[in-house]
C-alpha atoms as a PDB file:
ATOM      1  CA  UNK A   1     -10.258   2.509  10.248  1.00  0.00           C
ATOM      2  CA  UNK A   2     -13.878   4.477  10.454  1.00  0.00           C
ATOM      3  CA  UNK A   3     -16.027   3.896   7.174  1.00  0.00           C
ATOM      4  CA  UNK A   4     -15.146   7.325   5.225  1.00  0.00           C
ATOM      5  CA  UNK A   5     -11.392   8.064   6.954  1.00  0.00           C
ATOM      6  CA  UNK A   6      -9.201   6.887   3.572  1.00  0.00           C
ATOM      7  CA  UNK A   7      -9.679  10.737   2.407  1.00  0.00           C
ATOM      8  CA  UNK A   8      -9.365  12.136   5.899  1.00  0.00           C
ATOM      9  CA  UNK A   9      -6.340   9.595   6.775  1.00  0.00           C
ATOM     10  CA  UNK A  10      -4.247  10.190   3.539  1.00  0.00           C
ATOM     11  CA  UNK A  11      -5.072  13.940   3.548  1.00  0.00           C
ATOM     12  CA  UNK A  12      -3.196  14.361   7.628  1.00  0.00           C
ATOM     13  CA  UNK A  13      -0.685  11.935   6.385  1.00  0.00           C
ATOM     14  CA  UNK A  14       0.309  14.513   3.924  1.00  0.00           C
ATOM     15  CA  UNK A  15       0.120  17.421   6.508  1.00  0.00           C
ATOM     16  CA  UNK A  16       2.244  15.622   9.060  1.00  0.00           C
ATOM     17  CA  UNK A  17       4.451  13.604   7.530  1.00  0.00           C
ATOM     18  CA  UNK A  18       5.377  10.230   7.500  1.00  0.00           C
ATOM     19  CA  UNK A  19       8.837   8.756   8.996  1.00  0.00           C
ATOM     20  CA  UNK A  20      10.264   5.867   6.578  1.00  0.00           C
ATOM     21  CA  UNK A  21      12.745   3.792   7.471  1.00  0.00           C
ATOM     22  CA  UNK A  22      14.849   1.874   5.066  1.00  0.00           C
ATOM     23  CA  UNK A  23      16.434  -1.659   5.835  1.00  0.00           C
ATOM     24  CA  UNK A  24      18.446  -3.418   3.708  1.00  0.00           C
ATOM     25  CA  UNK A  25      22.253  -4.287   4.029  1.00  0.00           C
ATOM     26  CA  UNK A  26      22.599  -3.229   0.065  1.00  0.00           C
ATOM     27  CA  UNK A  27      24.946   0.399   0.130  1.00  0.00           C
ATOM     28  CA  UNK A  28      22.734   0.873  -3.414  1.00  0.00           C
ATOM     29  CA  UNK A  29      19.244   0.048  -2.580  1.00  0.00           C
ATOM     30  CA  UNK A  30      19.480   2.128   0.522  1.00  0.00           C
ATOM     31  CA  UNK A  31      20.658   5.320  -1.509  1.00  0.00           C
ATOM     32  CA  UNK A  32      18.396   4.328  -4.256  1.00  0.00           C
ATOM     33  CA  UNK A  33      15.533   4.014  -2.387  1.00  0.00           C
ATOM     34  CA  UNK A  34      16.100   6.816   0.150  1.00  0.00           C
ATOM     35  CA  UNK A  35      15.917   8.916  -2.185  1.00  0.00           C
ATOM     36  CA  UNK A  36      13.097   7.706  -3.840  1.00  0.00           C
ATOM     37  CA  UNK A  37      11.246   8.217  -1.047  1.00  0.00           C
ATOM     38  CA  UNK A  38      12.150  11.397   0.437  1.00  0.00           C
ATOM     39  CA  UNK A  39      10.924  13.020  -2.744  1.00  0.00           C
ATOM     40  CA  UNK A  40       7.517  11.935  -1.677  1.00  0.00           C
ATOM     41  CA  UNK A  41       5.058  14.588  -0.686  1.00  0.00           C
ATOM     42  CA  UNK A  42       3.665  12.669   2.007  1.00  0.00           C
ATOM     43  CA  UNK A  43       6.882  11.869   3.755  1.00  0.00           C
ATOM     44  CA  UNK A  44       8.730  14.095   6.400  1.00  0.00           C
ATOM     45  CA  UNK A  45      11.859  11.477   7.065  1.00  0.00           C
ATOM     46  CA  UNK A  46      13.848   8.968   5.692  1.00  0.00           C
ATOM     47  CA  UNK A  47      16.632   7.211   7.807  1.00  0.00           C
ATOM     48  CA  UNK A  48      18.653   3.870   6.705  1.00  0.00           C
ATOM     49  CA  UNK A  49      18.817   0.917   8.789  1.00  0.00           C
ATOM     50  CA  UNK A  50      21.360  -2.257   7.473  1.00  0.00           C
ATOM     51  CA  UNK A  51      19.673  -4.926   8.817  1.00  0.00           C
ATOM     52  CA  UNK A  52      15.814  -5.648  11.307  1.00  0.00           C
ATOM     53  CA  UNK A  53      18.207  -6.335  14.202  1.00  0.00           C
ATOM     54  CA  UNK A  54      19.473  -2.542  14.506  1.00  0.00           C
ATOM     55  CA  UNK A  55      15.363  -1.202  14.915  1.00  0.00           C
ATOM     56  CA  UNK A  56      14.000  -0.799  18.514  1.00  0.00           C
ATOM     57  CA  UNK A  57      10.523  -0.665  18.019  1.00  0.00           C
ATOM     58  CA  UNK A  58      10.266   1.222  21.843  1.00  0.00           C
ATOM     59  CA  UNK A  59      12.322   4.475  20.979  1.00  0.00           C
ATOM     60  CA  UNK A  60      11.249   4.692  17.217  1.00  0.00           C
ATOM     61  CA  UNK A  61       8.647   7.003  15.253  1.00  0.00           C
ATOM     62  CA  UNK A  62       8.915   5.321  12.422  1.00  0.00           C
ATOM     63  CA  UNK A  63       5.269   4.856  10.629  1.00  0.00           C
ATOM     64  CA  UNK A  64       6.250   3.032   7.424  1.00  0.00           C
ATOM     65  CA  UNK A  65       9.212   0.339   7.338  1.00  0.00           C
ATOM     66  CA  UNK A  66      10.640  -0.299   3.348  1.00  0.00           C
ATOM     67  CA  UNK A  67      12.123  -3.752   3.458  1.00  0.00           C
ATOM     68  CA  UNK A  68      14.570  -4.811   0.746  1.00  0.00           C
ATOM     69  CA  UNK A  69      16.166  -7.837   0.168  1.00  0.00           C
ATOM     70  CA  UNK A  70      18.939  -8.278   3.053  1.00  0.00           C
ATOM     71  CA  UNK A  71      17.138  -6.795   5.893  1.00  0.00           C
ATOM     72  CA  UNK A  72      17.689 -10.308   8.145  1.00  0.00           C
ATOM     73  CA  UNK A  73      15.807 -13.152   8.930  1.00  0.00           C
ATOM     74  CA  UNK A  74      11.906 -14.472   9.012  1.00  0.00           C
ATOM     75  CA  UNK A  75      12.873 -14.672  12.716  1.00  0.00           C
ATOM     76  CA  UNK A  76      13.672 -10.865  12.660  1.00  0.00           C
ATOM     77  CA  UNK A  77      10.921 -10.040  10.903  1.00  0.00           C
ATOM     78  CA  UNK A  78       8.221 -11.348  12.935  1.00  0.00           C
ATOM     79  CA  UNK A  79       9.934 -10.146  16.103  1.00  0.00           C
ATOM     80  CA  UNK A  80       9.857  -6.909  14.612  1.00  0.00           C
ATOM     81  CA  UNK A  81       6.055  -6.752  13.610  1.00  0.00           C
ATOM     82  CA  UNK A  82       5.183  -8.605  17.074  1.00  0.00           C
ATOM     83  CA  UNK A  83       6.484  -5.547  18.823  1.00  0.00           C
ATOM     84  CA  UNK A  84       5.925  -2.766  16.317  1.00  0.00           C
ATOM     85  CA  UNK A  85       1.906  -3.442  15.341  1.00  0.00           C
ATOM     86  CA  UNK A  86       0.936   0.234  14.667  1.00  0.00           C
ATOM     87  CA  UNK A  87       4.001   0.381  11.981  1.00  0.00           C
ATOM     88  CA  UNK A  88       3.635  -0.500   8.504  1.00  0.00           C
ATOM     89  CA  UNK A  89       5.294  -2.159   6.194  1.00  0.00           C
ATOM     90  CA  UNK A  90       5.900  -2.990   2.623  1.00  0.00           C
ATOM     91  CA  UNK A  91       8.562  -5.342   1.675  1.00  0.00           C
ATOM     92  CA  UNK A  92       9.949  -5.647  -1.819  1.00  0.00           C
ATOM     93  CA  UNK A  93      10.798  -8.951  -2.823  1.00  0.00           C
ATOM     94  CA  UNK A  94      13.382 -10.515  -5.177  1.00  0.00           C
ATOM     95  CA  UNK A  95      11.382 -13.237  -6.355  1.00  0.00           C
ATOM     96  CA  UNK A  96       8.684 -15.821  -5.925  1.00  0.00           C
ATOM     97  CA  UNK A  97      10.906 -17.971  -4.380  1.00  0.00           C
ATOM     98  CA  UNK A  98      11.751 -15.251  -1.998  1.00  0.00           C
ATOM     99  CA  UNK A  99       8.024 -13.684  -1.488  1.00  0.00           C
ATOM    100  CA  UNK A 100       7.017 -17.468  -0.952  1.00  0.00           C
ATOM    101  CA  UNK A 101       9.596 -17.262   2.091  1.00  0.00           C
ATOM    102  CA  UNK A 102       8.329 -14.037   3.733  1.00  0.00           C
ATOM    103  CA  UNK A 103       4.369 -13.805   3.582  1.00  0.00           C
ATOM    104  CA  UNK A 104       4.246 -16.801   6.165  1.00  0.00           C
ATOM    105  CA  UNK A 105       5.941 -14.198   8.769  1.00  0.00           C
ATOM    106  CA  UNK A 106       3.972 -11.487   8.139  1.00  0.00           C
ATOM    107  CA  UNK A 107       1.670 -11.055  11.019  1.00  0.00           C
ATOM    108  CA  UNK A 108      -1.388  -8.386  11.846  1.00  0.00           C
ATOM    109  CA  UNK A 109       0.224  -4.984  10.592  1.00  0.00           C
ATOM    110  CA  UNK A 110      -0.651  -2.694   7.866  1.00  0.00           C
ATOM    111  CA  UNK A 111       1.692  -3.878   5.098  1.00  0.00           C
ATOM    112  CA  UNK A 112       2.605  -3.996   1.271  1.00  0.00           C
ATOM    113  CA  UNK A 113       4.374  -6.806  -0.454  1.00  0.00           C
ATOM    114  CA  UNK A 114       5.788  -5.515  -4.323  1.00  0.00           C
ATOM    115  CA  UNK A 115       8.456  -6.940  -6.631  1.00  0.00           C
ATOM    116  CA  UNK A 116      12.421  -5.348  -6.444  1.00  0.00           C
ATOM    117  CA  UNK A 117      12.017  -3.926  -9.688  1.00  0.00           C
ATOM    118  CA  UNK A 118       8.365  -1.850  -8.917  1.00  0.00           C
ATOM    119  CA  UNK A 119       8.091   1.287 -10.598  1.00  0.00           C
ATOM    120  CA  UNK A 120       8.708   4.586  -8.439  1.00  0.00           C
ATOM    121  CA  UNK A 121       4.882   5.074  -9.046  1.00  0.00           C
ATOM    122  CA  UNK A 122       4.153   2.417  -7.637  1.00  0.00           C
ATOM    123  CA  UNK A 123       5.990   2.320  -4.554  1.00  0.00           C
ATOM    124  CA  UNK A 124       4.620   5.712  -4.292  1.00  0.00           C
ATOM    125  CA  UNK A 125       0.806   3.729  -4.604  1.00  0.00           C
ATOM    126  CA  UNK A 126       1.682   1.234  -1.892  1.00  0.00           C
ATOM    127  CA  UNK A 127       2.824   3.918   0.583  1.00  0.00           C
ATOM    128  CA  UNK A 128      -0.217   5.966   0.271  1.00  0.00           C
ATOM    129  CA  UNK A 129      -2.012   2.510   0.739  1.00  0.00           C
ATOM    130  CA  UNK A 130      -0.291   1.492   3.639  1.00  0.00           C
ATOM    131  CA  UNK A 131      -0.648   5.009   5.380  1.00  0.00           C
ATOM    132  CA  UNK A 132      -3.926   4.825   4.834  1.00  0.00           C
ATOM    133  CA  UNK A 133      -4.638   1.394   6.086  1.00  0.00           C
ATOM    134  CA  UNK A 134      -4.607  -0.661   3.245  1.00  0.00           C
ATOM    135  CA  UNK A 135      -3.067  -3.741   2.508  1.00  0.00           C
ATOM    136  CA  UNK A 136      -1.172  -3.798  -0.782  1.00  0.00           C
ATOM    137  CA  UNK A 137      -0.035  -7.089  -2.874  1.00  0.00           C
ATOM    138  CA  UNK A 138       0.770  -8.844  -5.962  1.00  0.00           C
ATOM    139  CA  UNK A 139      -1.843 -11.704  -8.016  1.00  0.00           C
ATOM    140  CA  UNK A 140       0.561 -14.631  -7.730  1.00  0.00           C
ATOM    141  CA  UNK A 141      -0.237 -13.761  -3.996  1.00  0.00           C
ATOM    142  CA  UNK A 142      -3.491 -15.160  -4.125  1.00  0.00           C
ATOM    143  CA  UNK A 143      -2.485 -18.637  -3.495  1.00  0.00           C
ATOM    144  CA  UNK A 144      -1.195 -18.372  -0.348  1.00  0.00           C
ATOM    145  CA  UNK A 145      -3.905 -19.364   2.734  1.00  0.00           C
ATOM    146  CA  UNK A 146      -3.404 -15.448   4.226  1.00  0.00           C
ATOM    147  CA  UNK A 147      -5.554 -14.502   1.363  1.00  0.00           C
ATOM    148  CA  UNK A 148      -8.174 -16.914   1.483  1.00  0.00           C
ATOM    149  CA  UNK A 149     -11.476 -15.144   1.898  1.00  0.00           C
ATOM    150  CA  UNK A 150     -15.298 -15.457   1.267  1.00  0.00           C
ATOM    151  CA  UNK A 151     -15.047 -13.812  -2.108  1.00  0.00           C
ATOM    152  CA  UNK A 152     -13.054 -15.664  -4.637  1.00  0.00           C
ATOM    153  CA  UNK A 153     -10.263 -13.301  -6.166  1.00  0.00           C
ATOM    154  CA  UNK A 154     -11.524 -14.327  -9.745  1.00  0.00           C
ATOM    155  CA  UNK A 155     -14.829 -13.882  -9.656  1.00  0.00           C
ATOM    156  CA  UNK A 156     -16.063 -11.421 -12.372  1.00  0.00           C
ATOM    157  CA  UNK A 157     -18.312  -8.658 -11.688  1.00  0.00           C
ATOM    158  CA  UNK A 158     -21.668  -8.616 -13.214  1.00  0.00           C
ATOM    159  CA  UNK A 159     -21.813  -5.286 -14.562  1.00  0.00           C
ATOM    160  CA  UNK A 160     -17.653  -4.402 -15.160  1.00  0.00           C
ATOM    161  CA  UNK A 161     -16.108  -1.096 -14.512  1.00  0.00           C
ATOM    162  CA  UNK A 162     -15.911   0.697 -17.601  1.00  0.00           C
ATOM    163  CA  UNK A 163     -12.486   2.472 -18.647  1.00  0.00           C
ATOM    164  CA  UNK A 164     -13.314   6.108 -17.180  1.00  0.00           C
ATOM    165  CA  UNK A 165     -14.491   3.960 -13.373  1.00  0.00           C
ATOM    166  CA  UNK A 166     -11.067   1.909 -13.683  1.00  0.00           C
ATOM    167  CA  UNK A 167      -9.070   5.307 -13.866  1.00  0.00           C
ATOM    168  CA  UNK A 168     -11.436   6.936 -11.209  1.00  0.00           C
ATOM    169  CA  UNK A 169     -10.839   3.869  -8.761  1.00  0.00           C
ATOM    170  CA  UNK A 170      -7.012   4.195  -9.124  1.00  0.00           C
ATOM    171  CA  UNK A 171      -7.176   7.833  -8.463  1.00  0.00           C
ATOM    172  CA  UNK A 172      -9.190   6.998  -5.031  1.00  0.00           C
ATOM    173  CA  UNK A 173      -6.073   4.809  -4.469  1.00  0.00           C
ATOM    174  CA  UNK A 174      -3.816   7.485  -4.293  1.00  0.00           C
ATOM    175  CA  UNK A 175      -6.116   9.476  -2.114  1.00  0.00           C
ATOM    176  CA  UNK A 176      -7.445  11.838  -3.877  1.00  0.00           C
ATOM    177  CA  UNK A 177     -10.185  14.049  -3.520  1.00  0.00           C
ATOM    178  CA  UNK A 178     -12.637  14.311  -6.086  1.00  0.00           C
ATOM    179  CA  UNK A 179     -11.937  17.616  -6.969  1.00  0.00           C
ATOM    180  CA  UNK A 180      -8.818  16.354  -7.811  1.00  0.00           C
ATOM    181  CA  UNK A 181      -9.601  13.483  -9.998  1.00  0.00           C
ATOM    182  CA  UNK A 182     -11.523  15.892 -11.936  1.00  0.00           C
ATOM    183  CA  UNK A 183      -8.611  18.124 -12.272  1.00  0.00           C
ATOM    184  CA  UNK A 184      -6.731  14.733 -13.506  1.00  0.00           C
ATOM    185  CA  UNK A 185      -8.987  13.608 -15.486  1.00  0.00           C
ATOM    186  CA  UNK A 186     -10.391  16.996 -16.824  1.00  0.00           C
ATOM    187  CA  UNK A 187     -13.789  16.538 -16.039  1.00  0.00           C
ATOM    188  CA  UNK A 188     -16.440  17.925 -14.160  1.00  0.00           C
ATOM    189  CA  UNK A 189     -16.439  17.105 -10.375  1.00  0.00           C
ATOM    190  CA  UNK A 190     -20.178  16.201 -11.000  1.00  0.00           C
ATOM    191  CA  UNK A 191     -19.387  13.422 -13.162  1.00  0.00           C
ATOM    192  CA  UNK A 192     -16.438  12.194 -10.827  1.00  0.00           C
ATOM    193  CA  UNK A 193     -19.583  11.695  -8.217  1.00  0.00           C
ATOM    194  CA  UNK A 194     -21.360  10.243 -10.680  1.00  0.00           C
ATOM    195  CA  UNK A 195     -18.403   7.714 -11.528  1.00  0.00           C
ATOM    196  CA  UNK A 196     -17.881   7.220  -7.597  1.00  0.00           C
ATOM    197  CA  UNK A 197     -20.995   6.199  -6.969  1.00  0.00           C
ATOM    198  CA  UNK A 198     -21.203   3.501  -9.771  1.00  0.00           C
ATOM    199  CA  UNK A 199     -17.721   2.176  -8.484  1.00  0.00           C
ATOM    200  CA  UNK A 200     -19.467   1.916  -4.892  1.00  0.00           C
ATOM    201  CA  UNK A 201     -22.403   0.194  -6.804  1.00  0.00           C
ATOM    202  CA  UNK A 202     -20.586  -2.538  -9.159  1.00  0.00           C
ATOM    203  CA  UNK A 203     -18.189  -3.684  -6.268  1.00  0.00           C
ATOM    204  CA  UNK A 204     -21.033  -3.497  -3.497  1.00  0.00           C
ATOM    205  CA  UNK A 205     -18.883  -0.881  -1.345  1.00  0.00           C
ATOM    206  CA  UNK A 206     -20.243   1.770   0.898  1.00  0.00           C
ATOM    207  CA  UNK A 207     -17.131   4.373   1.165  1.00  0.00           C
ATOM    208  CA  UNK A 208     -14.247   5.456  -0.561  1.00  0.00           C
ATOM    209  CA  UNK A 209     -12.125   2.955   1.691  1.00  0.00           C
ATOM    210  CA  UNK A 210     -14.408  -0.632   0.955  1.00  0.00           C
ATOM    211  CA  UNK A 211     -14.351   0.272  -2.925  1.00  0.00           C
ATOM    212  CA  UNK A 212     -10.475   0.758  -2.551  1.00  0.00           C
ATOM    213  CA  UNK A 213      -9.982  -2.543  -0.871  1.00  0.00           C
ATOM    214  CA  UNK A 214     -11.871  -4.647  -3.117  1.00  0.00           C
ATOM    215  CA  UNK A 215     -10.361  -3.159  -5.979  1.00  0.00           C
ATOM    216  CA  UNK A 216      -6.806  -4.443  -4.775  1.00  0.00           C
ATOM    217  CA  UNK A 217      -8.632  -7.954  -3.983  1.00  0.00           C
ATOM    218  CA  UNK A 218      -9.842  -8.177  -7.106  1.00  0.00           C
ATOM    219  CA  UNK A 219      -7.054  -6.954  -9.442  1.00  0.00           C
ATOM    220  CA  UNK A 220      -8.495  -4.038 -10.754  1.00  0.00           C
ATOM    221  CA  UNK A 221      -6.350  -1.569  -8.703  1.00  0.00           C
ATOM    222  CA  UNK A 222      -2.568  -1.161 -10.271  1.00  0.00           C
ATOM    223  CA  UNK A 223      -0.224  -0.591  -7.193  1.00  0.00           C
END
């Protein structure tokens, strides 16, 4: 994605519409979670899928796939991905036992891995994320190998991000403008820029969609 487009991505997301698709062979977590979802601003359509096998990543317009526990195999799931590499994804896991047994399939797409029992905010979060390019995860994710990178998850920051910069960075998470975090926050739009701009300079960033991304790496984003 171009160096300023999270603003510009999220903000056409929300004027076309995204199509979700919901797998899971649970009758409950497909009804709970289709409707979840098709309360969303950003999204246009929600269809249900029971299980990986039934997708056909040729015929479908599906932008975001919502994987719950029973949607098939590993196997399944990297077949899917392999053939589908301009969808995203965010699976919801059962457990660390179970999380443990899907991050070794996941493979180059945009995608989201959260707990079953994630707040509707943040599934909300991790779907803006995804749609905007981001990838989207949990700490006790940091000690698998896909996450090894040069900078350590646990380094601390020299100067931290004060209270007021943690909220402002979450709110750039959602994709908001800064017009809009000031509404949120009710303050000026001024000092927004003002609390942008220290965010960009305490995590070394140089757009909205660097800070964003190493404020999931290092913990300091709540998805």
């Amino acid at each position: 994605m171009a160096a300023d487009d999270f603003q510009d991505r999220w903000t056409a997301n929300r004027r076309e519409g995204l199509t979700v698709c919901v797998v899971t062979d649970s009758p409950a977590l497909q009804t709970g979670l289709h409707s979840l979802l098709i309360r969303m601003e950003s999204v246009e359509a929600v269809y249900d899928l029971g299980s990986l096998t039934e997708f056909d990543p040729y015929t479908s317009s599906t932008d975001i796939l919502v994987l719950a526990p029973g949607f098939g195999s590993n196997s399944d799931l990297r077949d899917t991905l392999d053939a589908s590499p301009a969808v995203g994804v965010l699976i919801l896991v059962a457990d660390e036992l179970d999380q443990s047994r899907i991050i070794p399939a996941i493979s180059g797409n945009t995608w989201g891995l959260l707990p079953l029992e994630a707040s509707t905010e943040q599934i909300e979060a991790a779907i803006h994320a995804i749609a905007a390019g981001l990838t989207v995860g949990m700490p006790s994710m940091r000690k698998f190998p896909l996450f090894d990178t040069s900078l350590s998850l646990d380094e601390q920051l020299i100067d931290p991000l004060t209270e007021r910069e943690l909220e402002v960075i979450q709110l750039l998470a959602q994709g908001m403008a800064n017009k809009q975090i000031a509404l949120k926050l009710k303050i000026s739009e001024h000092t927004v820029k003002f609390h942008v701009s220290s965010i960009y300079n305490k995590l070394g960033a140089a757009n909205r969609t660097e800070a964003v991304r190493l404020g999931v790496r290092r913990g300091l984003i709540l998805l």
